[in-house]
N, C-alpha and C. Protein backbone atom coordinates (compact mmCIF):
# COMPACT_ATOMS: atom_id res chain seq x y z
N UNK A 1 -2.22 30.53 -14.29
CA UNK A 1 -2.19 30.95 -12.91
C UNK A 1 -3.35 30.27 -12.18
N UNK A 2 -3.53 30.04 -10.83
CA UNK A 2 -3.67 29.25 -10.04
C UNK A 2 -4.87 30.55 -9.48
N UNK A 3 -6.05 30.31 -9.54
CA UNK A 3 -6.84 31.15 -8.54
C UNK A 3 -8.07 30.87 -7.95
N UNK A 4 -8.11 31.28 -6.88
CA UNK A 4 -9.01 30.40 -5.84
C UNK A 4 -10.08 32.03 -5.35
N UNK A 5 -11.81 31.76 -6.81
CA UNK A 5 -12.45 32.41 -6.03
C UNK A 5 -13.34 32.17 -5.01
N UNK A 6 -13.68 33.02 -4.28
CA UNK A 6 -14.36 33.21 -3.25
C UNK A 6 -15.39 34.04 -2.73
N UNK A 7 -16.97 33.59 -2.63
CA UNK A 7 -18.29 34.27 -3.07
C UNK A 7 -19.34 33.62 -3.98
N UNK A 8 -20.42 34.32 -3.83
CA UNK A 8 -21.30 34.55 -4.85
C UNK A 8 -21.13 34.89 -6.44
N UNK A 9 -19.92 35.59 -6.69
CA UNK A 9 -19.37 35.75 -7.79
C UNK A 9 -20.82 36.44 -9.01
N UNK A 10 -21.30 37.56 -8.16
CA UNK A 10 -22.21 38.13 -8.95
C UNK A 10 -21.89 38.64 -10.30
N UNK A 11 -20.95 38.99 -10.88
CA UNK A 11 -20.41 39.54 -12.13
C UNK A 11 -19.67 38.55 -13.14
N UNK A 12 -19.70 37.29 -12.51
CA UNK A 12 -18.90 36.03 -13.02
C UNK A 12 -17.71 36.18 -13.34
N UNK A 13 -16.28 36.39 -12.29
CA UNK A 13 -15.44 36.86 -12.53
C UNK A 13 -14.63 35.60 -12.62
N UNK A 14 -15.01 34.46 -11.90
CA UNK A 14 -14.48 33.16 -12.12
C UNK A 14 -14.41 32.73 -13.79
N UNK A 15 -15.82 33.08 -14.40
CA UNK A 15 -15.73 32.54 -15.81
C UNK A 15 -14.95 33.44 -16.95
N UNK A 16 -14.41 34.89 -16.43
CA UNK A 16 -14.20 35.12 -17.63
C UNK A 16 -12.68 35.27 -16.40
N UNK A 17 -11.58 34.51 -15.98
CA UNK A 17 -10.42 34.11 -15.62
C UNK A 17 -10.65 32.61 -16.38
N UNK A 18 -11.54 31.77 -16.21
CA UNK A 18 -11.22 30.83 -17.00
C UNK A 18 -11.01 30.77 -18.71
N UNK A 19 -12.14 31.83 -19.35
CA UNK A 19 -11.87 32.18 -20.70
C UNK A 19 -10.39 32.91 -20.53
N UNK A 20 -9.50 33.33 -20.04
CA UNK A 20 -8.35 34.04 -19.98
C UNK A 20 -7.57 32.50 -19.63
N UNK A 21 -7.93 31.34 -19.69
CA UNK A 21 -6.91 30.61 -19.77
C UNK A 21 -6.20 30.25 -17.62
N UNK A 22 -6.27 31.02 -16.74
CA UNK A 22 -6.57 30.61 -15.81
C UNK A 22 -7.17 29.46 -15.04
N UNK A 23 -6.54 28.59 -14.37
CA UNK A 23 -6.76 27.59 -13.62
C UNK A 23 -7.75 28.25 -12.28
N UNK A 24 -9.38 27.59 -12.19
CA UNK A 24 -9.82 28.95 -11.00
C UNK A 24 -10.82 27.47 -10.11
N UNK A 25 -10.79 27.46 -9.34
CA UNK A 25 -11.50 26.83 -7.99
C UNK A 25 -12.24 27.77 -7.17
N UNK A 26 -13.30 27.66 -6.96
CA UNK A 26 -14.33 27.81 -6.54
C UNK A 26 -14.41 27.57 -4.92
N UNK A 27 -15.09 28.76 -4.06
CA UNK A 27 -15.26 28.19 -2.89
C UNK A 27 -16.77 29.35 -2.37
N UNK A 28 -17.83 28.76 -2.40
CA UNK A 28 -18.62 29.75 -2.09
C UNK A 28 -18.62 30.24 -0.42
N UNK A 29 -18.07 29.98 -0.14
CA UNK A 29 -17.85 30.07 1.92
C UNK A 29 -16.38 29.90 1.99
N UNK A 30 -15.91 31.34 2.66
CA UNK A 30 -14.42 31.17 2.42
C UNK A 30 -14.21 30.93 4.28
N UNK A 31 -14.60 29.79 4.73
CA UNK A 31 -14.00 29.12 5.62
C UNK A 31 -13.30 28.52 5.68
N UNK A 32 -11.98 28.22 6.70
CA UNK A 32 -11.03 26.96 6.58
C UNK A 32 -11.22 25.93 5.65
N UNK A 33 -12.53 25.02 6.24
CA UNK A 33 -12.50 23.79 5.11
C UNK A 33 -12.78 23.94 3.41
N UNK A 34 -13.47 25.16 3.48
CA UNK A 34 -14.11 25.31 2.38
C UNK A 34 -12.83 25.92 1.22
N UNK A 35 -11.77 26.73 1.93
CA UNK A 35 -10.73 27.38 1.42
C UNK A 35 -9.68 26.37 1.14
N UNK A 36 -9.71 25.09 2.24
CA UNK A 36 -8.22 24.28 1.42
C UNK A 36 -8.98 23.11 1.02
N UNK A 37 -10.46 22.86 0.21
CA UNK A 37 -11.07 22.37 -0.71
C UNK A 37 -11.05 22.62 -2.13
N UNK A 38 -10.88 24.19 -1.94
CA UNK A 38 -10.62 24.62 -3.06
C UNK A 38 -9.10 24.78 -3.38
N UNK A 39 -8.42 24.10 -2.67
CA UNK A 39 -7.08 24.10 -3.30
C UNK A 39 -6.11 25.61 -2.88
N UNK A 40 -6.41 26.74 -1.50
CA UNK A 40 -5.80 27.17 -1.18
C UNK A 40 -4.18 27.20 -1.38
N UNK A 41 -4.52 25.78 -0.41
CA UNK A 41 -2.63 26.06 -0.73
C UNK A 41 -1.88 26.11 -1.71
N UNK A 42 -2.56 25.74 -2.91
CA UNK A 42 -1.63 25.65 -4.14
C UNK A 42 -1.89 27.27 -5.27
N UNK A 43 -3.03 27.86 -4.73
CA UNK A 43 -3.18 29.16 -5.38
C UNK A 43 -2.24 30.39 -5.49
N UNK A 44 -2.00 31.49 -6.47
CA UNK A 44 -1.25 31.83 -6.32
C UNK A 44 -2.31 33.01 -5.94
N UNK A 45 -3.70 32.98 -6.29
CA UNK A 45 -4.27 34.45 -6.17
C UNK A 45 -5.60 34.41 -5.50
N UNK A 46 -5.95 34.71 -4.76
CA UNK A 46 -7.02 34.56 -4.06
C UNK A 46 -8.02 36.13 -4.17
N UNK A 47 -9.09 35.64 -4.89
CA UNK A 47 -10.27 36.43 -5.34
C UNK A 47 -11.11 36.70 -4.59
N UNK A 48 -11.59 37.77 -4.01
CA UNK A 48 -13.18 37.70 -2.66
C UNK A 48 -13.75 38.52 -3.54
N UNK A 49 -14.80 37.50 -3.56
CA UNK A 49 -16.28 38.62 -4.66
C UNK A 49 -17.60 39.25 -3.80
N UNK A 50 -17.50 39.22 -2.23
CA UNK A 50 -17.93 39.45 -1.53
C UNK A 50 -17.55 40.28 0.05
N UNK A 51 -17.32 41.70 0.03
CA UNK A 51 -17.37 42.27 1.13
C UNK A 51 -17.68 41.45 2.53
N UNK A 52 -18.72 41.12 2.63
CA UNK A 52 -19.13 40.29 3.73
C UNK A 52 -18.69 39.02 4.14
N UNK A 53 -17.58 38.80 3.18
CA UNK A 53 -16.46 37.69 3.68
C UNK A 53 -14.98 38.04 3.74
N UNK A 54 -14.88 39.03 4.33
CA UNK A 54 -13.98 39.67 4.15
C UNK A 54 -12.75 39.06 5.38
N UNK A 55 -13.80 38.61 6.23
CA UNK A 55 -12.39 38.01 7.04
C UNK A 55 -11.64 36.54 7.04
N UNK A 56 -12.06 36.39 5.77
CA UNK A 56 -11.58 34.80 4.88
C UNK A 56 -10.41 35.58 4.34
N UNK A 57 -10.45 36.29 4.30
CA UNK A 57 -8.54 37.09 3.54
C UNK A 57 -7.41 36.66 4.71
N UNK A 58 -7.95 36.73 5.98
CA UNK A 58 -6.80 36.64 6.90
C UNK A 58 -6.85 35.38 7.08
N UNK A 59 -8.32 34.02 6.63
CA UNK A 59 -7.81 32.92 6.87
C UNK A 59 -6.90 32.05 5.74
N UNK A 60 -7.11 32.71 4.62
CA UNK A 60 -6.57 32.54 3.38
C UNK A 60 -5.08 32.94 3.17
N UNK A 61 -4.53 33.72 4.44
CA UNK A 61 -2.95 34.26 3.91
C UNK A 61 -2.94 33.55 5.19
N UNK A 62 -3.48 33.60 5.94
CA UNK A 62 -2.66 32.31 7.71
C UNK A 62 -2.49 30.94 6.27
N UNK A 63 -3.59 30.20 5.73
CA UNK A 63 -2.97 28.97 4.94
C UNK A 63 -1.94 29.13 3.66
N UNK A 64 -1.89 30.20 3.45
CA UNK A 64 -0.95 30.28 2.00
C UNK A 64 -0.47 32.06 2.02
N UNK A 65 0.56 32.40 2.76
CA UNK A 65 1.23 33.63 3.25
C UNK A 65 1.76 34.24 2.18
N UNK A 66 1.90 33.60 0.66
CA UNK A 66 2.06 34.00 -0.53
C UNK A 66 0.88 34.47 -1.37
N UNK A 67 0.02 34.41 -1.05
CA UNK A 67 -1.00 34.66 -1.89
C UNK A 67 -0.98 36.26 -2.62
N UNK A 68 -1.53 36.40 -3.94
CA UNK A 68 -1.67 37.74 -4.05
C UNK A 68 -3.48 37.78 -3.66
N UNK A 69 -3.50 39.06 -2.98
CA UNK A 69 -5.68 38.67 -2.73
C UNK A 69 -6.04 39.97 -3.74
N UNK A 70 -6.98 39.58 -4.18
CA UNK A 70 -7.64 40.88 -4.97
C UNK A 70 -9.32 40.68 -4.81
N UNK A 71 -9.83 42.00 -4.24
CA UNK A 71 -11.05 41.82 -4.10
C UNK A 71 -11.57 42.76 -4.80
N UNK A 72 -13.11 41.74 -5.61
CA UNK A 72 -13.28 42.34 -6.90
C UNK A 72 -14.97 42.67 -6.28
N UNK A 73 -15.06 43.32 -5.48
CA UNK A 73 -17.05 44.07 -5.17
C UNK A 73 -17.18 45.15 -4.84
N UNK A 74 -18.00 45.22 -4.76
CA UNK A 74 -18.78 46.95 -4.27
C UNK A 74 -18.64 47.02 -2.52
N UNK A 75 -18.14 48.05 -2.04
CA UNK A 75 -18.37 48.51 -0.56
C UNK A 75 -16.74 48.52 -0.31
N UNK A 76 -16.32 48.54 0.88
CA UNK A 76 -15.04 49.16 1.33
C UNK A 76 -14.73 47.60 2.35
N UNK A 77 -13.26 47.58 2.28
CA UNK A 77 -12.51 46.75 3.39
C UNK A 77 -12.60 47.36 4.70
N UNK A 78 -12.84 45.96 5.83
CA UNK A 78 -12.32 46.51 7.27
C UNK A 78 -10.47 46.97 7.12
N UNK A 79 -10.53 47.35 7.97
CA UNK A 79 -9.01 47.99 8.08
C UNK A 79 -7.95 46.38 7.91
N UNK A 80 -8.66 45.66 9.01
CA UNK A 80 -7.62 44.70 9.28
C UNK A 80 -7.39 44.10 7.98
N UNK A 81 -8.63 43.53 7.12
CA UNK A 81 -8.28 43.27 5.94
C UNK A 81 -7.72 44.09 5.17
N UNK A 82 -7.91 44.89 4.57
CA UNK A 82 -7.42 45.70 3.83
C UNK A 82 -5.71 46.13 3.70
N UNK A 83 -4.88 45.49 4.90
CA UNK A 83 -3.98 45.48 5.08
C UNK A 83 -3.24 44.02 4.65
N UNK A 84 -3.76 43.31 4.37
CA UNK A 84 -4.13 42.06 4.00
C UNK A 84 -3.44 41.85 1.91
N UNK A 85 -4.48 42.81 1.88
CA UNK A 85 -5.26 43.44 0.33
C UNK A 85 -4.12 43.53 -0.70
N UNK A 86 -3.77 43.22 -1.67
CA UNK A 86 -2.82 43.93 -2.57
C UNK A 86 -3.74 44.86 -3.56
N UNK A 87 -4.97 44.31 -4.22
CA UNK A 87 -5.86 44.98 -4.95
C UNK A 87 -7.37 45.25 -4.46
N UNK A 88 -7.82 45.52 -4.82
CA UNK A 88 -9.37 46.32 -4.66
C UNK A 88 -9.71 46.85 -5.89
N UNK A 89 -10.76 46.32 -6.46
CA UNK A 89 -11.34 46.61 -7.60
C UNK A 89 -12.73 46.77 -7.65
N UNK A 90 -13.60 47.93 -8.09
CA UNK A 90 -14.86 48.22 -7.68
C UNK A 90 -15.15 47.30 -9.22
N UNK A 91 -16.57 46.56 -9.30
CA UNK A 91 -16.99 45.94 -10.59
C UNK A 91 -17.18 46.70 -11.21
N UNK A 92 -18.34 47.90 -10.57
CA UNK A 92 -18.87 49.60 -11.41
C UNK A 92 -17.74 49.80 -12.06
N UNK A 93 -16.65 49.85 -12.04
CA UNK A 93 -15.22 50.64 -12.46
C UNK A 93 -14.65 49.95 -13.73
N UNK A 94 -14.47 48.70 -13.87
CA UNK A 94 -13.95 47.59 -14.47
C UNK A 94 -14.43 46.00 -14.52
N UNK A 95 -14.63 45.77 -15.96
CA UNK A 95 -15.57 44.52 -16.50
C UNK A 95 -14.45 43.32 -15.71
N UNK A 96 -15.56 42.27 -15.33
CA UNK A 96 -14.50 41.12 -15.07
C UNK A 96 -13.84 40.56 -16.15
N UNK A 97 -13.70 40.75 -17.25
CA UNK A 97 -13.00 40.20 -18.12
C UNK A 97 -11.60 41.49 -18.20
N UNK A 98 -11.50 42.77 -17.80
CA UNK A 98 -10.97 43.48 -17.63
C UNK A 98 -9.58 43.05 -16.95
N UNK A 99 -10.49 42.67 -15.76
CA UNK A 99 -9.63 42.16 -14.20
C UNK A 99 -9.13 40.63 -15.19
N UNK A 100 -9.83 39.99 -15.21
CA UNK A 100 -8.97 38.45 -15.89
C UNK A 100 -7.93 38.91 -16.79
N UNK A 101 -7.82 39.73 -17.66
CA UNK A 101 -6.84 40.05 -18.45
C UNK A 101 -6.20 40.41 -17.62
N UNK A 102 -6.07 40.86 -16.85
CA UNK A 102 -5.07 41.99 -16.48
C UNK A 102 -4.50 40.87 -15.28
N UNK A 103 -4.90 39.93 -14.71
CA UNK A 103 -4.21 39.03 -13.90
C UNK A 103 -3.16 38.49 -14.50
């Protein structure tokens, strides 16, 4: 699977999707350029490891309207995102190798 994270990636959720065999691209600034650098359009899952980029979800489904998004940090979605959202996963709750399996 095809996944495009996005953040600081404090819990290293990128590396243990790649030990799970996952294809994962990297974008630390989920801006336009920075999002179809990392290969947006071809992702099937788009990762935010950061609350405070939260409105890269709506630029991330305007470039790829298929995406599944799952955001894997601590604190709560704005509304608009969150509607956005298929998952929400607190880290406190579940190991990132948890979440990689389970993708």
């Amino acid at each position: 699977m095809k996944v495009t994270v996005v953040g600081s990636d404090p819990d290293s959720v990128a590396a243990a999707l790649e030990a799970e065999g996952h294809e994962v691209t990297v974008a630390d600034v989920g801006n336009r350029p920075g999002l179809e650098e990392a290969g947006i359009h071809d992702a099937e899952v788009y990762l935010l490891t950061e609350m405070a980029q939260a409105t890269s979800i709506v630029v991330a489904k305007d470039l790829n309207p298929d995406l599944r998004v799952v955001v894997y940090a601590e604190g709560s979605l704005p509304d608009f995102a969150s509607r956005q959202t298929d998952l929400v996963v607190d880290p406190n709750l579940l190991s990132a190798e948890a979440v990689a399996e389970e993708l």
